[in-house]
C-alpha atoms as a PDB file:
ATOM      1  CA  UNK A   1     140.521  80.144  21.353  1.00  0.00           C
ATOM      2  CA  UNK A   2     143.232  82.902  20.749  1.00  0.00           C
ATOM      3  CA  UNK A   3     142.547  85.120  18.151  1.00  0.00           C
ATOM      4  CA  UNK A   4     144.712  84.871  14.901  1.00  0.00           C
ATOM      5  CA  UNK A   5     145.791  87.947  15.405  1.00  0.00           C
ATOM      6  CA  UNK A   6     146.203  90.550  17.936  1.00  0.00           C
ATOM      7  CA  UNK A   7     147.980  93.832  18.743  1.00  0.00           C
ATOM      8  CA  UNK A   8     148.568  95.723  21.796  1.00  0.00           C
ATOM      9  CA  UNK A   9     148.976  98.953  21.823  1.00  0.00           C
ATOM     10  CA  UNK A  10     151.488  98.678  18.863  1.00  0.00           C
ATOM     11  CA  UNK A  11     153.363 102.026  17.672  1.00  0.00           C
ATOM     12  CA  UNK A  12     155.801 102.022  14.707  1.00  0.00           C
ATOM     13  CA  UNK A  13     158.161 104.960  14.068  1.00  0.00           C
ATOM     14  CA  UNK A  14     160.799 105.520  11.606  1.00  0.00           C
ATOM     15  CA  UNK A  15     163.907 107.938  12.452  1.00  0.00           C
ATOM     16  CA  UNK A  16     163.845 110.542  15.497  1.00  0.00           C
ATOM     17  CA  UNK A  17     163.485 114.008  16.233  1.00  0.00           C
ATOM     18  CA  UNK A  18     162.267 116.555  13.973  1.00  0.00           C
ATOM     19  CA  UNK A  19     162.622 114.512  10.983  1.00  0.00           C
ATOM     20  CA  UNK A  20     161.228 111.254  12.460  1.00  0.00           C
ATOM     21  CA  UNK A  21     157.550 109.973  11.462  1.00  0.00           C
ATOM     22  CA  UNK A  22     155.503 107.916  12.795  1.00  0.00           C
ATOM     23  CA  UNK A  23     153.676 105.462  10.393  1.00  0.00           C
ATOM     24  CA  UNK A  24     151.673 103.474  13.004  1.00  0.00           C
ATOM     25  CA  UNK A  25     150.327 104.968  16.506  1.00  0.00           C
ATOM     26  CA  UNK A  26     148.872 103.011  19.461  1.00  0.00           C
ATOM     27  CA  UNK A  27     146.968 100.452  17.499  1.00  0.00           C
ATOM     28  CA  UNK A  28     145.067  97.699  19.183  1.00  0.00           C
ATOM     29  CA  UNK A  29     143.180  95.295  17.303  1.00  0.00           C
ATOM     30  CA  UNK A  30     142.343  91.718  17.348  1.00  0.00           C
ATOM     31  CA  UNK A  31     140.971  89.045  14.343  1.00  0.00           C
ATOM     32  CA  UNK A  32     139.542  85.636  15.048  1.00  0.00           C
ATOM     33  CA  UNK A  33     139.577  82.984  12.671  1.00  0.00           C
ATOM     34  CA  UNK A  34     137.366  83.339  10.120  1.00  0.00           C
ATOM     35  CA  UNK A  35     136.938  86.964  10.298  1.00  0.00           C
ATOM     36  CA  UNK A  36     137.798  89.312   6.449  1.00  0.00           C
ATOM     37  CA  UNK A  37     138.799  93.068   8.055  1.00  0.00           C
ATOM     38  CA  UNK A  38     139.070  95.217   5.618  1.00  0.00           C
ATOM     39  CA  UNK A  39     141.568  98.113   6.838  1.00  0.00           C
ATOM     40  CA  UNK A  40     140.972 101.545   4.798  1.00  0.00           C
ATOM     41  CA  UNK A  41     142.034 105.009   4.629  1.00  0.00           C
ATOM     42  CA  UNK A  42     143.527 107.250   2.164  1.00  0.00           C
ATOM     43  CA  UNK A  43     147.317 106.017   0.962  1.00  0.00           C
ATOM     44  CA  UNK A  44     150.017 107.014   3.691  1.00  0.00           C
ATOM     45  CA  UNK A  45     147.912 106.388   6.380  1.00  0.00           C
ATOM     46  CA  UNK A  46     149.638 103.221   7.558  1.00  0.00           C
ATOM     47  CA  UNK A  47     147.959 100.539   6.182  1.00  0.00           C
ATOM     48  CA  UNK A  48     150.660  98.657   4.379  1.00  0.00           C
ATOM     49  CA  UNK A  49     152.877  99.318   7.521  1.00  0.00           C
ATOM     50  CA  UNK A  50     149.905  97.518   9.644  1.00  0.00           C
ATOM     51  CA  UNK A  51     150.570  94.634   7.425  1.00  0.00           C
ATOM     52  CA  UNK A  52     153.734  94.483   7.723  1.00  0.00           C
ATOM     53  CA  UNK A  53     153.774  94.871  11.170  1.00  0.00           C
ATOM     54  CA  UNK A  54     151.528  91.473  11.224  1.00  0.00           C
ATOM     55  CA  UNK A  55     153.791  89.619   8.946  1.00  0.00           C
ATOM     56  CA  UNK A  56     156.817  90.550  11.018  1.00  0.00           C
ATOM     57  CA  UNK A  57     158.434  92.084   8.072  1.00  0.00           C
ATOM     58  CA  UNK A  58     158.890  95.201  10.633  1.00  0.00           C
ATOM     59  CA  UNK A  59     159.517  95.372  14.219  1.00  0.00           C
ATOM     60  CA  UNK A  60     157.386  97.607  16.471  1.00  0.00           C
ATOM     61  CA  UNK A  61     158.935 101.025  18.280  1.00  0.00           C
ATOM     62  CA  UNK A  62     156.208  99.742  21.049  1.00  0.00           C
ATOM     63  CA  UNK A  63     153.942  96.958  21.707  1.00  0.00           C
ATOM     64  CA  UNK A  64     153.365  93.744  21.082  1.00  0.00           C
ATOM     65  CA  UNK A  65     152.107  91.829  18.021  1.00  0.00           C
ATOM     66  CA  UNK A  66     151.061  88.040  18.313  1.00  0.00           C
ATOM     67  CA  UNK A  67     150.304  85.905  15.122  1.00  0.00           C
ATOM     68  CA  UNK A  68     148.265  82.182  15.888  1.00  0.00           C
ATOM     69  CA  UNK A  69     148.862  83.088  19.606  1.00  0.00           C
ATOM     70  CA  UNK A  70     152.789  83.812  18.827  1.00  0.00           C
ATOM     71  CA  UNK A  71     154.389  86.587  20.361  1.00  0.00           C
ATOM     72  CA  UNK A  72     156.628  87.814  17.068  1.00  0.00           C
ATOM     73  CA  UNK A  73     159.276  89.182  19.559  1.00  0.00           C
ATOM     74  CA  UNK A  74     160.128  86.220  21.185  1.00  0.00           C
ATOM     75  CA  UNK A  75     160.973  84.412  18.267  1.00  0.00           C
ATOM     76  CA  UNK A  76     164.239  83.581  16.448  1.00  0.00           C
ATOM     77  CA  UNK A  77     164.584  84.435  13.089  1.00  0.00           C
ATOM     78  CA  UNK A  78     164.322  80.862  12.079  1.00  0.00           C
ATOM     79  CA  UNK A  79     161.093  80.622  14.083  1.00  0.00           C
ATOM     80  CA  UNK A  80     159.574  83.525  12.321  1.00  0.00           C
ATOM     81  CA  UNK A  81     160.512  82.559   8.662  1.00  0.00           C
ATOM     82  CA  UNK A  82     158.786  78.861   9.876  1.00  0.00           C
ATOM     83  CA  UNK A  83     155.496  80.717  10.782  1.00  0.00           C
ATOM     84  CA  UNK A  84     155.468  82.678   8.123  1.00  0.00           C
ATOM     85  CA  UNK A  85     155.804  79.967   5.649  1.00  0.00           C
ATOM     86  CA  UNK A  86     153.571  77.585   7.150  1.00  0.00           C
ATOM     87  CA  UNK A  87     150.860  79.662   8.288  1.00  0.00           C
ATOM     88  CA  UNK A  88     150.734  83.059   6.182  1.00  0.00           C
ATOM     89  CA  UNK A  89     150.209  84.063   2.667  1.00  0.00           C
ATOM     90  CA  UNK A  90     150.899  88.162   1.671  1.00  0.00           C
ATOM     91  CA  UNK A  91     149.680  89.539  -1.845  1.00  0.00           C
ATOM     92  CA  UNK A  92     152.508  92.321  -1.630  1.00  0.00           C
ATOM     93  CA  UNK A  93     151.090  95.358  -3.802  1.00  0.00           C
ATOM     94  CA  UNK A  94     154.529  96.005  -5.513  1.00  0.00           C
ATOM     95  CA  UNK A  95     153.991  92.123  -5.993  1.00  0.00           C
ATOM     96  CA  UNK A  96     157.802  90.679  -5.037  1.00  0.00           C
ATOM     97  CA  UNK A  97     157.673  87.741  -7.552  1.00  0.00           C
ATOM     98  CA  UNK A  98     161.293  86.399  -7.857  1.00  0.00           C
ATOM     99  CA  UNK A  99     162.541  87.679 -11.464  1.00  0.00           C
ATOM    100  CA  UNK A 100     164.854  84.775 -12.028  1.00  0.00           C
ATOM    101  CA  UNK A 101     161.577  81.931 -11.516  1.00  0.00           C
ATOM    102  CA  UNK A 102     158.779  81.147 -14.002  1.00  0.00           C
ATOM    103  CA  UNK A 103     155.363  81.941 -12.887  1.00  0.00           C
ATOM    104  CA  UNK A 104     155.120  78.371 -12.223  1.00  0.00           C
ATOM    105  CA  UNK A 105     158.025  78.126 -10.036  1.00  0.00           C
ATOM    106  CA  UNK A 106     157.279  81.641  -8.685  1.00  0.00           C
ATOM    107  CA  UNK A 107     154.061  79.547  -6.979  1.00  0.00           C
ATOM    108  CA  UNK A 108     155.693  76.400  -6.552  1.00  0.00           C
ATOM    109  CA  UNK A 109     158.663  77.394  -4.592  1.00  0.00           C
ATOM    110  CA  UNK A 110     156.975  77.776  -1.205  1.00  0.00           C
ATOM    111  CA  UNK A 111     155.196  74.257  -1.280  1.00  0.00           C
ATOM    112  CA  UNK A 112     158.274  72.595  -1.599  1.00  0.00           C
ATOM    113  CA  UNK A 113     159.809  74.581   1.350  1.00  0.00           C
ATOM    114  CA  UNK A 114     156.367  73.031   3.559  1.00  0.00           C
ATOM    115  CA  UNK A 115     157.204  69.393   1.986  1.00  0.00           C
ATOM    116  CA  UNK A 116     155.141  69.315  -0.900  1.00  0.00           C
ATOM    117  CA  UNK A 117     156.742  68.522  -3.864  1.00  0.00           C
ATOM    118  CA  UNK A 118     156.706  66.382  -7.227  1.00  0.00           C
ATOM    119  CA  UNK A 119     153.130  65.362  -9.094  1.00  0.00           C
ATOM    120  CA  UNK A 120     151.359  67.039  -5.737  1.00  0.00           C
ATOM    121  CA  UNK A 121     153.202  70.593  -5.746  1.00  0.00           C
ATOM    122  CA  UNK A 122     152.560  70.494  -9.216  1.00  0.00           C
ATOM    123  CA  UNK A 123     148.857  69.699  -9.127  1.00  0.00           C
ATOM    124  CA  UNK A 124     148.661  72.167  -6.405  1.00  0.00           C
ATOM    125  CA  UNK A 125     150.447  74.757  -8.426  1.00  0.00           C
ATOM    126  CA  UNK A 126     148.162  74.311 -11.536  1.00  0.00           C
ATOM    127  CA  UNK A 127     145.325  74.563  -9.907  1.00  0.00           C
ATOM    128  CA  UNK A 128     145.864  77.606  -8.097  1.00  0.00           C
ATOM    129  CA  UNK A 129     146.993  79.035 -11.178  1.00  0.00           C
ATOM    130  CA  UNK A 130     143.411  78.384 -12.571  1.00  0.00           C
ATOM    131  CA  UNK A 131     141.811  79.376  -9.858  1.00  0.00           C
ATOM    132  CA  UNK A 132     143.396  82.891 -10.389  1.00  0.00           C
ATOM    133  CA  UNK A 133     142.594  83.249 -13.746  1.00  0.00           C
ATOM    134  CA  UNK A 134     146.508  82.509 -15.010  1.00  0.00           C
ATOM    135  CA  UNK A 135     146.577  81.183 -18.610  1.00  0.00           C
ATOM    136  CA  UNK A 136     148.789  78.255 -18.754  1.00  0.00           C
ATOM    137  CA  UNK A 137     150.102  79.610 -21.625  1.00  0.00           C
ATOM    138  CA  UNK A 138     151.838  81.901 -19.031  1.00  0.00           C
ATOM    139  CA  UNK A 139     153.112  79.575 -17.132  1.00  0.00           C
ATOM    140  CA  UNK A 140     156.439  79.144 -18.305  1.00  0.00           C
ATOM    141  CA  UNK A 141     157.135  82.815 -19.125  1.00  0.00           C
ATOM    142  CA  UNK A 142     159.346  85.451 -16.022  1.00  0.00           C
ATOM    143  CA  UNK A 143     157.404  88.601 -14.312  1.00  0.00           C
ATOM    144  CA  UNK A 144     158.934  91.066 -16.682  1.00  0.00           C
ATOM    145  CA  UNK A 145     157.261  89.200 -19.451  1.00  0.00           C
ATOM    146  CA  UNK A 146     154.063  89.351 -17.810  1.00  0.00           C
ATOM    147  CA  UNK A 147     151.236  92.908 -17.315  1.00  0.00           C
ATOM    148  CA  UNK A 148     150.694  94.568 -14.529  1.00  0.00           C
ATOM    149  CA  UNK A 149     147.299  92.633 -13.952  1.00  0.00           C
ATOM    150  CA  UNK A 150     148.828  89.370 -14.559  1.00  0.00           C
ATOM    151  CA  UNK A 151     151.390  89.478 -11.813  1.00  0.00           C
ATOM    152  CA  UNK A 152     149.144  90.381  -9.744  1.00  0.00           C
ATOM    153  CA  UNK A 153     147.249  87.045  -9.977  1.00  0.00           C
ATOM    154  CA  UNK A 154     150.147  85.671 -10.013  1.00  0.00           C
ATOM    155  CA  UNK A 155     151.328  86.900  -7.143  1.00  0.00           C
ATOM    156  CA  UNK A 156     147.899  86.334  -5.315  1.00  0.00           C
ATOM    157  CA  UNK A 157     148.543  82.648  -6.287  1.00  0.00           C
ATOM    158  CA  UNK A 158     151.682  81.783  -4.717  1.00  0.00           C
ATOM    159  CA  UNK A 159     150.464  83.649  -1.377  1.00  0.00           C
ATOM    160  CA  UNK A 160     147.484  80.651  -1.452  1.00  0.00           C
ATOM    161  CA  UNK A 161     149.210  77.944  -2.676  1.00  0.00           C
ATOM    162  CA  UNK A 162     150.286  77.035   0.978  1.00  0.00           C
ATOM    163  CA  UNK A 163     146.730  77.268   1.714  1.00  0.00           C
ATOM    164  CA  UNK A 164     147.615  79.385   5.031  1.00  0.00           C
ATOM    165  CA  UNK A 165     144.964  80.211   7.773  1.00  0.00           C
ATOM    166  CA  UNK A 166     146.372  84.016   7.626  1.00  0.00           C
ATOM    167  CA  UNK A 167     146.226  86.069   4.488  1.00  0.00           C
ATOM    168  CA  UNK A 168     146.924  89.339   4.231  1.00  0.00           C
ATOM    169  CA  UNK A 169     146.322  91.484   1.369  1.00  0.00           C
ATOM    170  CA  UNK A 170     147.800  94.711   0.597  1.00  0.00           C
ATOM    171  CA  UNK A 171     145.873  96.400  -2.373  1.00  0.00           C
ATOM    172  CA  UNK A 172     145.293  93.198  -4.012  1.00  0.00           C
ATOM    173  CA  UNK A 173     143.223  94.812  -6.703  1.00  0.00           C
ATOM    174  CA  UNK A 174     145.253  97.942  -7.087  1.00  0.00           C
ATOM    175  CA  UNK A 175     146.622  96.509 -10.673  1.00  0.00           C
ATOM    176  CA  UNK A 176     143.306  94.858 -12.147  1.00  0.00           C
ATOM    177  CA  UNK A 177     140.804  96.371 -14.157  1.00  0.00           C
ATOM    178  CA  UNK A 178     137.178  95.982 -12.665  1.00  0.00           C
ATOM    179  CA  UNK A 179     135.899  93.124 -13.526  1.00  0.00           C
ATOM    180  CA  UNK A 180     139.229  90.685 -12.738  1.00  0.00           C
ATOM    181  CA  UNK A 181     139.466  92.888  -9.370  1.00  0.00           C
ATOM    182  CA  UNK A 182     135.665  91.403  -8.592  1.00  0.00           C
ATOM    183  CA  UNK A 183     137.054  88.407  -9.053  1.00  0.00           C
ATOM    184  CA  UNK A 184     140.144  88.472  -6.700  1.00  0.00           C
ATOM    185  CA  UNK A 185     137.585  90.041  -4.026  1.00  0.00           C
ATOM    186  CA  UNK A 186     135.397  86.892  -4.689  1.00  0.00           C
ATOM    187  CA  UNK A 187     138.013  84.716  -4.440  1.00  0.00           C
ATOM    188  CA  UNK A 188     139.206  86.058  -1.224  1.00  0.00           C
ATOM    189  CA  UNK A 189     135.518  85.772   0.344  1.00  0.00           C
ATOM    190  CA  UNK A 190     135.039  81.982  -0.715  1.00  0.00           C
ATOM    191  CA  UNK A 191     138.434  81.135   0.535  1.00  0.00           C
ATOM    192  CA  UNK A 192     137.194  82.943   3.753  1.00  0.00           C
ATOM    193  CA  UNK A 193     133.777  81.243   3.943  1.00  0.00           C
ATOM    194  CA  UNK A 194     135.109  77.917   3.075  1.00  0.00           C
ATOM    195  CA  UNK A 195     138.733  77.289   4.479  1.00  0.00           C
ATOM    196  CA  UNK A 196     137.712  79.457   7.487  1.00  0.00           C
ATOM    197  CA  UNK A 197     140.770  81.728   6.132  1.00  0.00           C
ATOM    198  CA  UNK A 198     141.450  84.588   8.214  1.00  0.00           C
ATOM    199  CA  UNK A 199     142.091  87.640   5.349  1.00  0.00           C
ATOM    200  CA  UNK A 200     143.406  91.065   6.722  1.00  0.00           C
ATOM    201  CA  UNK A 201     142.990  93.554   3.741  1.00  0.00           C
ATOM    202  CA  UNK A 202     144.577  96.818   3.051  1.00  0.00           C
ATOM    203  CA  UNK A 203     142.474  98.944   0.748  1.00  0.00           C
ATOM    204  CA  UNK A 204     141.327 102.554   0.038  1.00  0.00           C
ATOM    205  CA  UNK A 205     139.197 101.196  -2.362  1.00  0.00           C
ATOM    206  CA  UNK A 206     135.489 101.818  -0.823  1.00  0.00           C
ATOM    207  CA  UNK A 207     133.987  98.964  -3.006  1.00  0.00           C
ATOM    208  CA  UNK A 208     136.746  96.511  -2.052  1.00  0.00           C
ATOM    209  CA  UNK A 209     135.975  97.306   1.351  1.00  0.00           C
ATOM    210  CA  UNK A 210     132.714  95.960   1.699  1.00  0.00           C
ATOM    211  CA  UNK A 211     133.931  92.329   1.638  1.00  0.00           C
ATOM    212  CA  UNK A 212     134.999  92.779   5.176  1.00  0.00           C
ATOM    213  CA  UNK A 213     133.085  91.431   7.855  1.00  0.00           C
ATOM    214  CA  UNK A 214     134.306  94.487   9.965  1.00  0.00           C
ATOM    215  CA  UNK A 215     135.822  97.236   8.816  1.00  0.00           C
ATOM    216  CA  UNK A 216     139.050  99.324  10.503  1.00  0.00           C
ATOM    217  CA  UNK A 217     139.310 102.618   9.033  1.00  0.00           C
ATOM    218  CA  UNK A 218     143.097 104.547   9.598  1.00  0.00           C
ATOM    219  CA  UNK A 219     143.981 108.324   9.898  1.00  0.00           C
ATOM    220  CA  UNK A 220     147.794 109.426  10.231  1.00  0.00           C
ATOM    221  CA  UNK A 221     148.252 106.049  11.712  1.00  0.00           C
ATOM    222  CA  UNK A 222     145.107 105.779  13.881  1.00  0.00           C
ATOM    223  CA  UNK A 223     142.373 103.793  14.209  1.00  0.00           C
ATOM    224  CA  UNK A 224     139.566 106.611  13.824  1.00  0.00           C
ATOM    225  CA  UNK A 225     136.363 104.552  13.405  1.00  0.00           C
ATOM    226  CA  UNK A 226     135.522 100.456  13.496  1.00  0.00           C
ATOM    227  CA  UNK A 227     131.919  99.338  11.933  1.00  0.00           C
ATOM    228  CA  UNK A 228     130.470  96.449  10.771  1.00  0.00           C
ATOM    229  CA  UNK A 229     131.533  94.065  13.553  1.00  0.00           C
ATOM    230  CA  UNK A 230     130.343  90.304  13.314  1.00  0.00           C
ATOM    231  CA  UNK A 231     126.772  89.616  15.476  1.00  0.00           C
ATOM    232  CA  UNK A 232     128.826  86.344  17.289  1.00  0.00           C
ATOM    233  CA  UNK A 233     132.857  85.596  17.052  1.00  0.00           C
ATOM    234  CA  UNK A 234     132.860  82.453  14.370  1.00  0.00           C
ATOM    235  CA  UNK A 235     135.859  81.321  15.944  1.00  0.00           C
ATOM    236  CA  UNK A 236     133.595  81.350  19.713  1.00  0.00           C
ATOM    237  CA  UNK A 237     130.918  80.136  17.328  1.00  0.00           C
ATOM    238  CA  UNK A 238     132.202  76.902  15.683  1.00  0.00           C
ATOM    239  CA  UNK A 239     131.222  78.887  12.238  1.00  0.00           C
ATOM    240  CA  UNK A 240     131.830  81.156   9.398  1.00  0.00           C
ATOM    241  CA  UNK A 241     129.203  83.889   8.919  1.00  0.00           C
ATOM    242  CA  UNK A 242     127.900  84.200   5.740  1.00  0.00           C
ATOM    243  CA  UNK A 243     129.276  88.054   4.502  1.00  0.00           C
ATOM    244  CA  UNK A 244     126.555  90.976   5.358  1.00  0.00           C
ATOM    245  CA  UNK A 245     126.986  94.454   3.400  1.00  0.00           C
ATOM    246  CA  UNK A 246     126.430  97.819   4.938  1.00  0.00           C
ATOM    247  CA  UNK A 247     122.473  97.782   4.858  1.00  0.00           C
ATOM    248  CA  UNK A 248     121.922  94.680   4.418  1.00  0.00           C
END
């Protein structure tokens, strides 16, 4: 089975010259189904770009990145915007809800875009909502009405509510206090253990990071150290592996 992810030898670069930087730098790396990596390292080190990368939201200077066994190059626009929304969730860390929607419609968009619409979408949207800890007393109100915190579970919502076999999460407890950042975490690892839900996390949170199964750790755009790896491949396996900290 192809991994769900995979990238070969994949360089990003903005500008040129002397005043060009270069965000990502020869990264391979590859994530089966059912595998949580957390990727780490202090901010600028290219971790959101990673994501991004992944999402197709930016084009490599070099490489090649494939998504459910989809070479991102090769498709059209169209194509891409189809995988995305049928097989992807992102919990952007600047959020990106849509100013002009409700929270509700801020989740419920997408599910109509996949089909799903009416008394289902609805159902769907509610209970997602729940899930993330989303008052419904807040459901009718816009992002600008809303904390930090809150559109941030808000924003975690909408990326599930498609309920796609790819998330990727870029700080997604960078705006919660402690206790409701536990929470996202633990939502992320039962949605992992029980959907099979590939998660690809961005953190330089230490804590946060022990919810991978494996962890990638980035330096100036490098992969500098990988630990933690998975004993068998659950995709190879037929299983998800139950989560193992350090030392355990």
């Amino acid at each position: 089975m192809s991994p769900v992810v995979q990238l070969e030898s994949v360089t990003k670069e903005y500008g040129s010259g002397a005043s060009g930087a270069r965000a990502v730098a020869d990264v391979s790396l590859s994530v089966a189904e059912g595998e949580f990596v957390s990727v780490m390292g202090p901010r600028g080190c290219g971790k959101s770009t990673l994501l991004n990368l992944i999402a197709g939201l930016e084009v490599p200077t070099s490489g090649r990145v494939l998504v459910c066994g989809e070479d991102l190059s090769r498709l059209s626009d169209k194509a891409l915007s189809d995988l995305r929304l049928r097989y992807l969730g992102f919990i952007f860390q600047s959020f990106n809800l849509l100013p002009r929607l409700t929270v509700e419609q801020n989740v419920s968009w997408r599910l109509g875009l996949i089909g799903v619409s009416g008394r289902p979408a609805r159902d769907r949207t509610a209970a997602v909502l729940e899930r993330m800890g989303v008052p419904p007393s807040t459901w009718a109100r816009y992002p600008s009405e809303l904390s930090g915190g809150e559109q941030q579970r808000v924003a975690a919502a909408r990326a599930l509510a498609t309920e796609p076999k790819l998330l990727l999460a870029d700080e997604p407890t960078g705006n919660l206090d402690s206790a409701s950042g536990r929470t996202m975490l633990d939502l992320l690892r039962s949605l992992n253990l029980q959907r099979r839900m590939s998660v690809v996390m961005a953190t330089h949170d230490s804590f946060a990071g022990t919810y991978g199964h494996r962890t990638i750790r980035l330096k100036d755009g490098r992969i500098v150290r990988e630990a933690g790896e998975m004993e068998r491949s659950p995709a190879a396996e037929g299983q998800v592996l139950p989560f193992r900290r350090r030392g355990e």
